[in-house]
PDB file of N, CA and C in Angstrom:
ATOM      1  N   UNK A   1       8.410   0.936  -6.733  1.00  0.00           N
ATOM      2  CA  UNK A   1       8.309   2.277  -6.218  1.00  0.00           C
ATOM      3  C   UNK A   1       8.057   2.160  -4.721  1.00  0.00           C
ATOM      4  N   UNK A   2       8.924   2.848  -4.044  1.00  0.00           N
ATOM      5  CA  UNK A   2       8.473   2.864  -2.488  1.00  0.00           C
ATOM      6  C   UNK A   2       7.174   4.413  -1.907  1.00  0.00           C
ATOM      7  N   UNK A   3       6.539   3.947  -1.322  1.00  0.00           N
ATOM      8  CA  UNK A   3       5.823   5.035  -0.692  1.00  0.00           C
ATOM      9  C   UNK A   3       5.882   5.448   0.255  1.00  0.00           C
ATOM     10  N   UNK A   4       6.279   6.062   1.129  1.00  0.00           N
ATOM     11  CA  UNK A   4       6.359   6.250   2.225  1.00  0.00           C
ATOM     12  C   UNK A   4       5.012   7.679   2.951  1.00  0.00           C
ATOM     13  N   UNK A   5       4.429   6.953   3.837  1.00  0.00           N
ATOM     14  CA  UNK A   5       3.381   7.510   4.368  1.00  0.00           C
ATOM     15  C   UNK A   5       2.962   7.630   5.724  1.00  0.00           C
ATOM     16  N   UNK A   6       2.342   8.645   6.245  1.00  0.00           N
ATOM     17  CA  UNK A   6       2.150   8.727   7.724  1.00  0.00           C
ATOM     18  C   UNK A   6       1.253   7.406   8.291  1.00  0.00           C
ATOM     19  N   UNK A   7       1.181   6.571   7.168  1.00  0.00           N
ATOM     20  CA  UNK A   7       0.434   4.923   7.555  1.00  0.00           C
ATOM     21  C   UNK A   7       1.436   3.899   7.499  1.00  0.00           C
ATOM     22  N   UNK A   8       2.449   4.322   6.560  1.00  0.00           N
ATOM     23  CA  UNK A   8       3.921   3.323   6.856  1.00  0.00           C
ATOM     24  C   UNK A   8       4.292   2.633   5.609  1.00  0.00           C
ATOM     25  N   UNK A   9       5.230   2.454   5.334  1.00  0.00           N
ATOM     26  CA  UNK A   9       6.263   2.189   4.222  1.00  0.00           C
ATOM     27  C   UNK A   9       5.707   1.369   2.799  1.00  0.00           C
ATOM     28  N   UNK A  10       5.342   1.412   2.253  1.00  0.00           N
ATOM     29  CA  UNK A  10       4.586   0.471   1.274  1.00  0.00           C
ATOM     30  C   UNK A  10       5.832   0.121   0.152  1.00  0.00           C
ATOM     31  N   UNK A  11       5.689  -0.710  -1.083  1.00  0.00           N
ATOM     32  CA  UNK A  11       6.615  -1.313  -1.967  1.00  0.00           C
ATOM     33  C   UNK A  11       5.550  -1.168  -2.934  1.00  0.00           C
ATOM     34  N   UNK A  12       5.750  -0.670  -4.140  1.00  0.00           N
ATOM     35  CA  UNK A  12       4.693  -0.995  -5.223  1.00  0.00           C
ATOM     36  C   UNK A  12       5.273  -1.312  -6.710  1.00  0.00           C
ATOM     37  N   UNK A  13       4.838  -2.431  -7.115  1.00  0.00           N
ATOM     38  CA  UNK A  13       5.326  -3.252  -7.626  1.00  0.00           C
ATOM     39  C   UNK A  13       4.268  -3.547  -9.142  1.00  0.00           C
ATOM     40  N   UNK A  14       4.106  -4.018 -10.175  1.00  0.00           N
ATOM     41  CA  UNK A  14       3.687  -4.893 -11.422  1.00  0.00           C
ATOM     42  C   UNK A  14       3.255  -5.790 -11.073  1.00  0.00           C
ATOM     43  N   UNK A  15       1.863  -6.263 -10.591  1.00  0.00           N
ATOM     44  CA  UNK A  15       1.243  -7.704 -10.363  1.00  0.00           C
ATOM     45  C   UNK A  15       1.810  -8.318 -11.952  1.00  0.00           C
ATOM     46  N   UNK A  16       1.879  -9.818 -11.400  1.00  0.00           N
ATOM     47  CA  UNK A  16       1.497 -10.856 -12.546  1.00  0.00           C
ATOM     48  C   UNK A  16       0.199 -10.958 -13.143  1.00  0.00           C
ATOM     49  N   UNK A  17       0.236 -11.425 -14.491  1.00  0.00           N
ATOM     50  CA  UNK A  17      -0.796 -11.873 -14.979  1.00  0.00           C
ATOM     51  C   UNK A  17      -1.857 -12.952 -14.365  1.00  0.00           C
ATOM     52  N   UNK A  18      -1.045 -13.574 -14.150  1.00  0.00           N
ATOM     53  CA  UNK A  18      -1.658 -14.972 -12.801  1.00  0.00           C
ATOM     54  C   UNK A  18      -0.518 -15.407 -12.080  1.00  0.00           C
ATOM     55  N   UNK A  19      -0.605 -15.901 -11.061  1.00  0.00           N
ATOM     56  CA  UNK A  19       0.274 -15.906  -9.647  1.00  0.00           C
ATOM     57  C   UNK A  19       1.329 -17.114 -10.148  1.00  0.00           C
ATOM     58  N   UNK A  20       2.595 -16.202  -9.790  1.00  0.00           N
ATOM     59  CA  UNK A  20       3.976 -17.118 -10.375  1.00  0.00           C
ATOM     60  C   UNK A  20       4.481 -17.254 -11.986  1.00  0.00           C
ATOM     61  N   UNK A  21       3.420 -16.517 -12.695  1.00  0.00           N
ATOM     62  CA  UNK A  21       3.668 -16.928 -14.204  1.00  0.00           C
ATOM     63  C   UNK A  21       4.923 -15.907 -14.902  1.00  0.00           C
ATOM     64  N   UNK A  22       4.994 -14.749 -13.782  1.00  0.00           N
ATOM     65  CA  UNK A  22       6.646 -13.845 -14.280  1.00  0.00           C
ATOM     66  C   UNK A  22       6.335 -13.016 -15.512  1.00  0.00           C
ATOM     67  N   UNK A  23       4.551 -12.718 -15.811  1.00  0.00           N
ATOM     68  CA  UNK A  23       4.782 -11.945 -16.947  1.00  0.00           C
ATOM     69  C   UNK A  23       4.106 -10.975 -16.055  1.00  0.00           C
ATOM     70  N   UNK A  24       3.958 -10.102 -16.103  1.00  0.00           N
ATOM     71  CA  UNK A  24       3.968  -8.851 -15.437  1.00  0.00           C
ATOM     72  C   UNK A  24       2.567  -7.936 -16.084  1.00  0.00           C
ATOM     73  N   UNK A  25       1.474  -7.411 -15.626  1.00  0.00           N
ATOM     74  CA  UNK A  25       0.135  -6.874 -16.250  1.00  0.00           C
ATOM     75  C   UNK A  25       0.265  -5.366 -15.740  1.00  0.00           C
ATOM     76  N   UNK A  26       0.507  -4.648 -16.791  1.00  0.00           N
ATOM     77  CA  UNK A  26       0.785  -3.276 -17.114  1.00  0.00           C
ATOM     78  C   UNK A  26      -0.593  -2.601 -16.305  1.00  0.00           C
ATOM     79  N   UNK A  27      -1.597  -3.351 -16.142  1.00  0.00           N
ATOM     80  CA  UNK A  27      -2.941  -2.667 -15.118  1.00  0.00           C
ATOM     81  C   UNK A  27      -3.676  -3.022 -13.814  1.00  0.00           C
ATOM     82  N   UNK A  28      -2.320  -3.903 -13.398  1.00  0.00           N
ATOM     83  CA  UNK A  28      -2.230  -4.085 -12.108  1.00  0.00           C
ATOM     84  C   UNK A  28      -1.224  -3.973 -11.299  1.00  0.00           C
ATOM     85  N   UNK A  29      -1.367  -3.665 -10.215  1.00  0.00           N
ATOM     86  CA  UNK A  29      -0.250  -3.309  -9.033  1.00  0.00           C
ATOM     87  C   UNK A  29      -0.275  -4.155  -7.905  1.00  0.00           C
ATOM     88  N   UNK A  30       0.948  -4.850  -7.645  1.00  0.00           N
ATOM     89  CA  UNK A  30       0.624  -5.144  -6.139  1.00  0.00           C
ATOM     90  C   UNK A  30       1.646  -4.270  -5.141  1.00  0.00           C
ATOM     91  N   UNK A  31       0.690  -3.841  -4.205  1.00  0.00           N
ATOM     92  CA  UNK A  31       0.983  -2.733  -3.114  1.00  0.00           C
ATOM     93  C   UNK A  31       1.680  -3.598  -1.629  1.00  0.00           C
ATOM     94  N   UNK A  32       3.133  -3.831  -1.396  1.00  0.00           N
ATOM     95  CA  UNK A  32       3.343  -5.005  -0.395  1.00  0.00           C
ATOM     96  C   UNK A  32       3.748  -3.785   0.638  1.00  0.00           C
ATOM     97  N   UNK A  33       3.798  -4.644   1.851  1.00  0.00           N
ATOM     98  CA  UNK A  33       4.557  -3.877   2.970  1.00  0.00           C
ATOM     99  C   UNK A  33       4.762  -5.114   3.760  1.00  0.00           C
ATOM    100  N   UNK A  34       5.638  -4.839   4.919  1.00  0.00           N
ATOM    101  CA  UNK A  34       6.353  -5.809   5.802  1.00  0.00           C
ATOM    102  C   UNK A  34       5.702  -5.802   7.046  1.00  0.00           C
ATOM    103  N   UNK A  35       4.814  -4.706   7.268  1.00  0.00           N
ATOM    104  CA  UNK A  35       4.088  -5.160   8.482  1.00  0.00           C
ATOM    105  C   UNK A  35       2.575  -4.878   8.320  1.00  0.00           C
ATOM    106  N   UNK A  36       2.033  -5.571   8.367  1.00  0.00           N
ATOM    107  CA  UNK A  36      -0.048  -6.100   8.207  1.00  0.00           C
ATOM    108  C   UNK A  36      -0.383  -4.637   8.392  1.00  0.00           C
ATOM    109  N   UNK A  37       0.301  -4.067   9.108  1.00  0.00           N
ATOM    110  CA  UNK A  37      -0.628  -2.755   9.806  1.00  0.00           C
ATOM    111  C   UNK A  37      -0.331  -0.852   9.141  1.00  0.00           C
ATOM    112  N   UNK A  38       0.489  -1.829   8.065  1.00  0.00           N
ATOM    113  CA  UNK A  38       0.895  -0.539   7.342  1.00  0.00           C
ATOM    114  C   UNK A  38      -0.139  -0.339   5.864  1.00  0.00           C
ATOM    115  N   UNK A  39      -0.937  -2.301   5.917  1.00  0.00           N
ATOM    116  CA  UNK A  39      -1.580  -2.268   4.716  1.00  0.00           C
ATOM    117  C   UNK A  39      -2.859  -1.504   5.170  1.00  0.00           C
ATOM    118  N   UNK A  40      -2.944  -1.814   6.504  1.00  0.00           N
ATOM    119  CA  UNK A  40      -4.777  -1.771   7.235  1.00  0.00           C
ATOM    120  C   UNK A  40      -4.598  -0.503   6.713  1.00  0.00           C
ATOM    121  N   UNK A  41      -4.035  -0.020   7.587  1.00  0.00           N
ATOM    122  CA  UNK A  41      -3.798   1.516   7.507  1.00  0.00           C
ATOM    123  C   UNK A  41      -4.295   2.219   6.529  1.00  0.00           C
ATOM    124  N   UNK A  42      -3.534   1.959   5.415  1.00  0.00           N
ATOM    125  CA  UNK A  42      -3.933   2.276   4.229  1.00  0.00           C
ATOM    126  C   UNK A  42      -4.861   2.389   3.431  1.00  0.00           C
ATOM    127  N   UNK A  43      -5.408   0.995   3.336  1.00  0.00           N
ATOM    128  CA  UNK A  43      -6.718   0.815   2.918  1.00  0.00           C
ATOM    129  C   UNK A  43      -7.773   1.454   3.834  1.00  0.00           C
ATOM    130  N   UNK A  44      -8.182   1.421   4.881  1.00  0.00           N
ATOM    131  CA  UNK A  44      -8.911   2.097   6.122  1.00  0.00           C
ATOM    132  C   UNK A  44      -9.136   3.554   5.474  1.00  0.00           C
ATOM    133  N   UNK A  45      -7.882   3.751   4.994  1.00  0.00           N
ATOM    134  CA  UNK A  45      -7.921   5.758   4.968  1.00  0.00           C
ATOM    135  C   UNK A  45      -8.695   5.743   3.126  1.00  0.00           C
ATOM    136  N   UNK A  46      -8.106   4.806   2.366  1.00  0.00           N
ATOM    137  CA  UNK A  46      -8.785   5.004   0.844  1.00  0.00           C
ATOM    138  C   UNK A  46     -10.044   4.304   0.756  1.00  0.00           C
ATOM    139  N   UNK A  47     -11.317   4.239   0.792  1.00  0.00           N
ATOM    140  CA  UNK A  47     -12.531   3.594   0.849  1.00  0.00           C
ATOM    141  C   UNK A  47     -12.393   2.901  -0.377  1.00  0.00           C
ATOM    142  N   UNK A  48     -11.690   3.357  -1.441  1.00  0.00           N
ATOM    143  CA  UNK A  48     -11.351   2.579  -3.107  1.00  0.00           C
ATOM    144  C   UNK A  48     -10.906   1.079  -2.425  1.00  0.00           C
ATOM    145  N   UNK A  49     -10.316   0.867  -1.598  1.00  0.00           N
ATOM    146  CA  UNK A  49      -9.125  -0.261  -1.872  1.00  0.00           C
ATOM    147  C   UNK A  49      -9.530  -1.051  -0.722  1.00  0.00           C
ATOM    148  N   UNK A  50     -10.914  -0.980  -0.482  1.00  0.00           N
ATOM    149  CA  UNK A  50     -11.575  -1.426   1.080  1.00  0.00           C
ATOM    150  C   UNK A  50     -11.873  -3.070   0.241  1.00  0.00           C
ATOM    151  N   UNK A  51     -12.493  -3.026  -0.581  1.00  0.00           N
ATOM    152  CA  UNK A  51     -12.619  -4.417  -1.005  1.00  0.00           C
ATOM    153  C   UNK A  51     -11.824  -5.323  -1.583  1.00  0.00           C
ATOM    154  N   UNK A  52     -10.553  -5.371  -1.294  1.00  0.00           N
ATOM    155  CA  UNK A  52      -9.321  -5.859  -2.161  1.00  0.00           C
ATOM    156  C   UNK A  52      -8.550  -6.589  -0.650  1.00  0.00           C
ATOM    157  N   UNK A  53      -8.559  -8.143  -0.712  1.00  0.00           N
ATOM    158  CA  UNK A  53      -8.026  -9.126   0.436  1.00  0.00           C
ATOM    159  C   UNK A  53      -6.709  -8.440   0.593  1.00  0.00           C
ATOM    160  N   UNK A  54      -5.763  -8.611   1.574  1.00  0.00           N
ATOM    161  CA  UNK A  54      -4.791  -8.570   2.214  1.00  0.00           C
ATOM    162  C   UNK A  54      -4.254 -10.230   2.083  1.00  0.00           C
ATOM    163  N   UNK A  55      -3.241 -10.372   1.740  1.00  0.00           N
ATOM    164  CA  UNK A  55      -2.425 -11.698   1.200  1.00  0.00           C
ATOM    165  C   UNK A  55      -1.406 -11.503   2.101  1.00  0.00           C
ATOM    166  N   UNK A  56      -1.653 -12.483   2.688  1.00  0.00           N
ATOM    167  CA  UNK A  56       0.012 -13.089   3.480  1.00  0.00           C
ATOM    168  C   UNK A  56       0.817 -14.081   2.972  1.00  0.00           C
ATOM    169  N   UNK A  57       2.066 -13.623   2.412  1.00  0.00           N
ATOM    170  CA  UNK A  57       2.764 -14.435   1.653  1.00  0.00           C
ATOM    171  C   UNK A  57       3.896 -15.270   2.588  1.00  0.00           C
ATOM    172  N   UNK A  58       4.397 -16.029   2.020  1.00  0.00           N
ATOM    173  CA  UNK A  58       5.617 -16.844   2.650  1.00  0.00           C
ATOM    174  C   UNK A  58       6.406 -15.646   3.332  1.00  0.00           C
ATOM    175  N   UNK A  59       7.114 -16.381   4.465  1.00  0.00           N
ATOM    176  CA  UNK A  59       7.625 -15.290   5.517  1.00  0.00           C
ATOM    177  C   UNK A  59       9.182 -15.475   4.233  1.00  0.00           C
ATOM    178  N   UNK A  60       9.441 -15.977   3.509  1.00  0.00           N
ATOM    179  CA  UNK A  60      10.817 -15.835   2.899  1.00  0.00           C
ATOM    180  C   UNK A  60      10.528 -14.491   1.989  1.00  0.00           C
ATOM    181  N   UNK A  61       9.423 -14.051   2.203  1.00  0.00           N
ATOM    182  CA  UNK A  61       9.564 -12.624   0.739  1.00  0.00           C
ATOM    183  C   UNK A  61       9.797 -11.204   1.468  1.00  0.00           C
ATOM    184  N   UNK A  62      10.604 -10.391   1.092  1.00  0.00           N
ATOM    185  CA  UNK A  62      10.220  -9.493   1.405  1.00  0.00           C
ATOM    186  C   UNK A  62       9.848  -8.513   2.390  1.00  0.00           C
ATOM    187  N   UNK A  63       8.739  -8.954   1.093  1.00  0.00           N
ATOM    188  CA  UNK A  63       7.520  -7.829   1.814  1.00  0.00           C
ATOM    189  C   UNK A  63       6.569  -8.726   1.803  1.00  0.00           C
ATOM    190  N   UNK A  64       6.170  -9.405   2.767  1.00  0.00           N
ATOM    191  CA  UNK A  64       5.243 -10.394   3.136  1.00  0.00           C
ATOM    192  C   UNK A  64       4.030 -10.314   2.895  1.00  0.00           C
ATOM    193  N   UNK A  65       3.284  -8.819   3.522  1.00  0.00           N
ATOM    194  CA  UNK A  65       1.864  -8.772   3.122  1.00  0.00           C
ATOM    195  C   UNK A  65       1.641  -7.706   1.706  1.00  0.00           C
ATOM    196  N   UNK A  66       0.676  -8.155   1.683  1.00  0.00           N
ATOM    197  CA  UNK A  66       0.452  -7.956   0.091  1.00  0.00           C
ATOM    198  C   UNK A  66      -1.126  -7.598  -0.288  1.00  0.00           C
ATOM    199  N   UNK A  67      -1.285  -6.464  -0.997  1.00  0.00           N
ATOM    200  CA  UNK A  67      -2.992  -6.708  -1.877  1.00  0.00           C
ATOM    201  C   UNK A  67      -2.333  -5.930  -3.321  1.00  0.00           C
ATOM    202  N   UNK A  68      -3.611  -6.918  -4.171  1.00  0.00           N
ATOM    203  CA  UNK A  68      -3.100  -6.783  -5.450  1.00  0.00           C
ATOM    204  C   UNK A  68      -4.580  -5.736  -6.013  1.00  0.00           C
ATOM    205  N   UNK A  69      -4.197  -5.114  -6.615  1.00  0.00           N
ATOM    206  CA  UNK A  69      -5.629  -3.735  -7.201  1.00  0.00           C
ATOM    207  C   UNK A  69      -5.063  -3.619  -8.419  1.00  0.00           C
ATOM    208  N   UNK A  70      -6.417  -2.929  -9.218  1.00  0.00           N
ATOM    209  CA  UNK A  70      -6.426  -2.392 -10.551  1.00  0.00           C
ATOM    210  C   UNK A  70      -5.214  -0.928 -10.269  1.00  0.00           C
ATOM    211  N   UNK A  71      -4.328  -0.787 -11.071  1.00  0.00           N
ATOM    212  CA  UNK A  71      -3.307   0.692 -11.120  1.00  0.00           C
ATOM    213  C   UNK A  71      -4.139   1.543 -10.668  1.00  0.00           C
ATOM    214  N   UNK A  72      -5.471   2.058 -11.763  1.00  0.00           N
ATOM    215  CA  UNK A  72      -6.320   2.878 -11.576  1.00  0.00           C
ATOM    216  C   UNK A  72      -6.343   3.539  -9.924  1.00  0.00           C
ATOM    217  N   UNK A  73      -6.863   2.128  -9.516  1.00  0.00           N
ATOM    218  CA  UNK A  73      -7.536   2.341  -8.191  1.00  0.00           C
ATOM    219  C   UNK A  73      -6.313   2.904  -7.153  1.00  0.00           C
ATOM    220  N   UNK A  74      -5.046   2.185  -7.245  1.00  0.00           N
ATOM    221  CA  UNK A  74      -3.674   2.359  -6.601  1.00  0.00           C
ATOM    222  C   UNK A  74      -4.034   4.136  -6.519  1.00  0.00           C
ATOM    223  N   UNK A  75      -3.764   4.771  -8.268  1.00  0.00           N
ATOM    224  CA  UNK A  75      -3.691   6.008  -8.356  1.00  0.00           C
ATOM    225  C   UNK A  75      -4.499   6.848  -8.129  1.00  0.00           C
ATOM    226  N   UNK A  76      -5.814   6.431  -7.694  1.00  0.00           N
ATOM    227  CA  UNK A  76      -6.947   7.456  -7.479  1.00  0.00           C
ATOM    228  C   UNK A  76      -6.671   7.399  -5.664  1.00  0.00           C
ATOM    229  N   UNK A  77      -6.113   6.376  -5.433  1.00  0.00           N
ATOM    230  CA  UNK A  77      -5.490   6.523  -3.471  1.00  0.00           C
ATOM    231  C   UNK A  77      -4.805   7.707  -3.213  1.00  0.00           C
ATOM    232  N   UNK A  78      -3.528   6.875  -4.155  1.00  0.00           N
ATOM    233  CA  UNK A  78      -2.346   8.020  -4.238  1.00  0.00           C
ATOM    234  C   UNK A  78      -2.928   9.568  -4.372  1.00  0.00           C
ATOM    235  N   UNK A  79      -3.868   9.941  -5.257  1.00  0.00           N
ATOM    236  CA  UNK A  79      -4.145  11.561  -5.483  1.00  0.00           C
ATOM    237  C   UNK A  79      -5.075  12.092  -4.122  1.00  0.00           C
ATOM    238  N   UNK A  80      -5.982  11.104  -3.725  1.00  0.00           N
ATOM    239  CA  UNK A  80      -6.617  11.347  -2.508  1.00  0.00           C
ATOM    240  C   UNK A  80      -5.400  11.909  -1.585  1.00  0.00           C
ATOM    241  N   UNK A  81      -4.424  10.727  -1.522  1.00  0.00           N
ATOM    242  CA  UNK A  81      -3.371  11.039  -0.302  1.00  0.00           C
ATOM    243  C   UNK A  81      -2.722  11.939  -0.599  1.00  0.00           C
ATOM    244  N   UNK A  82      -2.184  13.104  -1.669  1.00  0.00           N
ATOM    245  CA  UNK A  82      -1.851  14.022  -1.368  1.00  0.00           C
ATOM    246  C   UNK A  82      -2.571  14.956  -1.337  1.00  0.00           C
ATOM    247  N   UNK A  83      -4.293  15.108  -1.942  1.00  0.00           N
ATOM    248  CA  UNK A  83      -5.259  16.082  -1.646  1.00  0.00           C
ATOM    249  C   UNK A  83      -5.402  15.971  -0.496  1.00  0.00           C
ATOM    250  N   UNK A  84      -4.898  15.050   0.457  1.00  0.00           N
ATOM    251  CA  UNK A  84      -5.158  15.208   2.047  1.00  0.00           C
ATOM    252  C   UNK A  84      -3.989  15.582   2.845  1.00  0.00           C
ATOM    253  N   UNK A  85      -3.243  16.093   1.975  1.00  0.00           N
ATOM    254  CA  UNK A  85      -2.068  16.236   2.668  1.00  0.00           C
ATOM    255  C   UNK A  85      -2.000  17.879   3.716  1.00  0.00           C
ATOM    256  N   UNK A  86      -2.141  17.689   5.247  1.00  0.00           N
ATOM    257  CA  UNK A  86      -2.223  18.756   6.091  1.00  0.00           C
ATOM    258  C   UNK A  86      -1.324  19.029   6.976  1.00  0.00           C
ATOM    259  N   UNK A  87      -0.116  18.634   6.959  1.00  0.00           N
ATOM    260  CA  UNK A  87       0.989  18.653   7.686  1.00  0.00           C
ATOM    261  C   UNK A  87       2.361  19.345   6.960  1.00  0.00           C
ATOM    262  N   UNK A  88       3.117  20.630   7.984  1.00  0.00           N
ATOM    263  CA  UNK A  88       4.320  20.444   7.140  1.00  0.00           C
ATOM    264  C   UNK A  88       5.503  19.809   7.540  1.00  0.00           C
ATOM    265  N   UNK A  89       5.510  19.193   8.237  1.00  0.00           N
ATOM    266  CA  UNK A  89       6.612  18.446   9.141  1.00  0.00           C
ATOM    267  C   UNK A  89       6.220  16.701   8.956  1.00  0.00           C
ATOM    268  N   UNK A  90       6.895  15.788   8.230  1.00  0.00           N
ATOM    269  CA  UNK A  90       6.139  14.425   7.928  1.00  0.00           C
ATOM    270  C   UNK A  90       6.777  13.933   9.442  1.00  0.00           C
ATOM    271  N   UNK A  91       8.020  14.231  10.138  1.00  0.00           N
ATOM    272  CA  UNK A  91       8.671  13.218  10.947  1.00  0.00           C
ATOM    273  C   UNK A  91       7.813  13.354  12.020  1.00  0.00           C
ATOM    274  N   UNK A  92       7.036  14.581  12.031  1.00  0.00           N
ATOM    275  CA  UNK A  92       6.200  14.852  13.626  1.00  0.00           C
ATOM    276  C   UNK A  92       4.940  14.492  13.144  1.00  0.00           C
ATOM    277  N   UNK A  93       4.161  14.574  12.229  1.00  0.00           N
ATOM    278  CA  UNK A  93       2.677  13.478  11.684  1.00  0.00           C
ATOM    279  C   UNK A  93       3.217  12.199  11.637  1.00  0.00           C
ATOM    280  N   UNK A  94       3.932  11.933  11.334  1.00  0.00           N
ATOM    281  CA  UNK A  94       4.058  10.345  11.561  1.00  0.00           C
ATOM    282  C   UNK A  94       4.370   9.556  12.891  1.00  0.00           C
ATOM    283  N   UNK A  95       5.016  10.787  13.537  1.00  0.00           N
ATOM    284  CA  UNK A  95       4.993   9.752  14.951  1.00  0.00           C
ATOM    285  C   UNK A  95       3.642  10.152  15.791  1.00  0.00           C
ATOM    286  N   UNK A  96       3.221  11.459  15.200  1.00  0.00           N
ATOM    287  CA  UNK A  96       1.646  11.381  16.348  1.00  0.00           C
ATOM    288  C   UNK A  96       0.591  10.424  15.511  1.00  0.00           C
ATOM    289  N   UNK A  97       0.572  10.497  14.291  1.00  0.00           N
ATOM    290  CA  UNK A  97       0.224   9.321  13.877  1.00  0.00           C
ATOM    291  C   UNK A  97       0.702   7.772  14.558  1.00  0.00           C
ATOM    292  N   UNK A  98       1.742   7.229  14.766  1.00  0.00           N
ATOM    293  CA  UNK A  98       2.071   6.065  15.314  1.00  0.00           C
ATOM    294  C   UNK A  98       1.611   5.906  16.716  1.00  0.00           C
ATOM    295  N   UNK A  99       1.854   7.507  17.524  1.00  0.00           N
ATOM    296  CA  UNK A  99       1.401   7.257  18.509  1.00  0.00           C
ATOM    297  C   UNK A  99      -0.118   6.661  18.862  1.00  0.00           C
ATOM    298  N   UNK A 100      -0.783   6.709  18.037  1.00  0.00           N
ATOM    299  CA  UNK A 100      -2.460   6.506  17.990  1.00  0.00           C
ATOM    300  C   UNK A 100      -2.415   5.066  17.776  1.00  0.00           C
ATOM    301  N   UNK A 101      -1.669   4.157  17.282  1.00  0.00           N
ATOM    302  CA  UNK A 101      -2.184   3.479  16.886  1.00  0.00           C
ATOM    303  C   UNK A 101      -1.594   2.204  18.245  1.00  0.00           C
TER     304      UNK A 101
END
């Protein structure tokens, strides 16, 4: 699933059970994006997802950076982020958003 947000493009994906094993855990998510500052971002704004590392994966993937969370937690972000939703124009919040940063 892609997200797209005034913090920047995310990929959300089925963590593995354990790293490389290809079976896939129905209650975890890993949340990737391609640039470090789309994860900060993110996490910064959800206080849920403040304690969950940021993984830098091999530059051959993707979506390079990476944190892996309980679904739960993914979805209690997600509902925050549209109970915060105060803009009706995303292309003009997102660039005064970019501009800040």
């Amino acid at each position: 699933m892609w997200v797209l947000t005034t913090k920047g493009l995310l990929s959300v994906v089925l963590a593995d059970t354990a790293i490389g094993s290809g079976v896939a855990d129905p209650d975890t998510v890993m949340v990737r994006a391609r640039r470090r500052s789309h994860l900060e971002q993110f996490q910064a704004a959800h206080p849920q997802l403040a304690g969950y590392d940021i993984i830098e994966s091999p530059l051959h993937c993707d979506y390079g950076i990476r944190v892996v969370v309980p679904k739960r937690v993914f979805a209690e972000a997600m509902f925050d982020e549209v109970m915060s939703l105060g803009y009706k124009n995303f292309k003009s919040e997102a660039h005064r958003h970019a501009a800040e940063c």
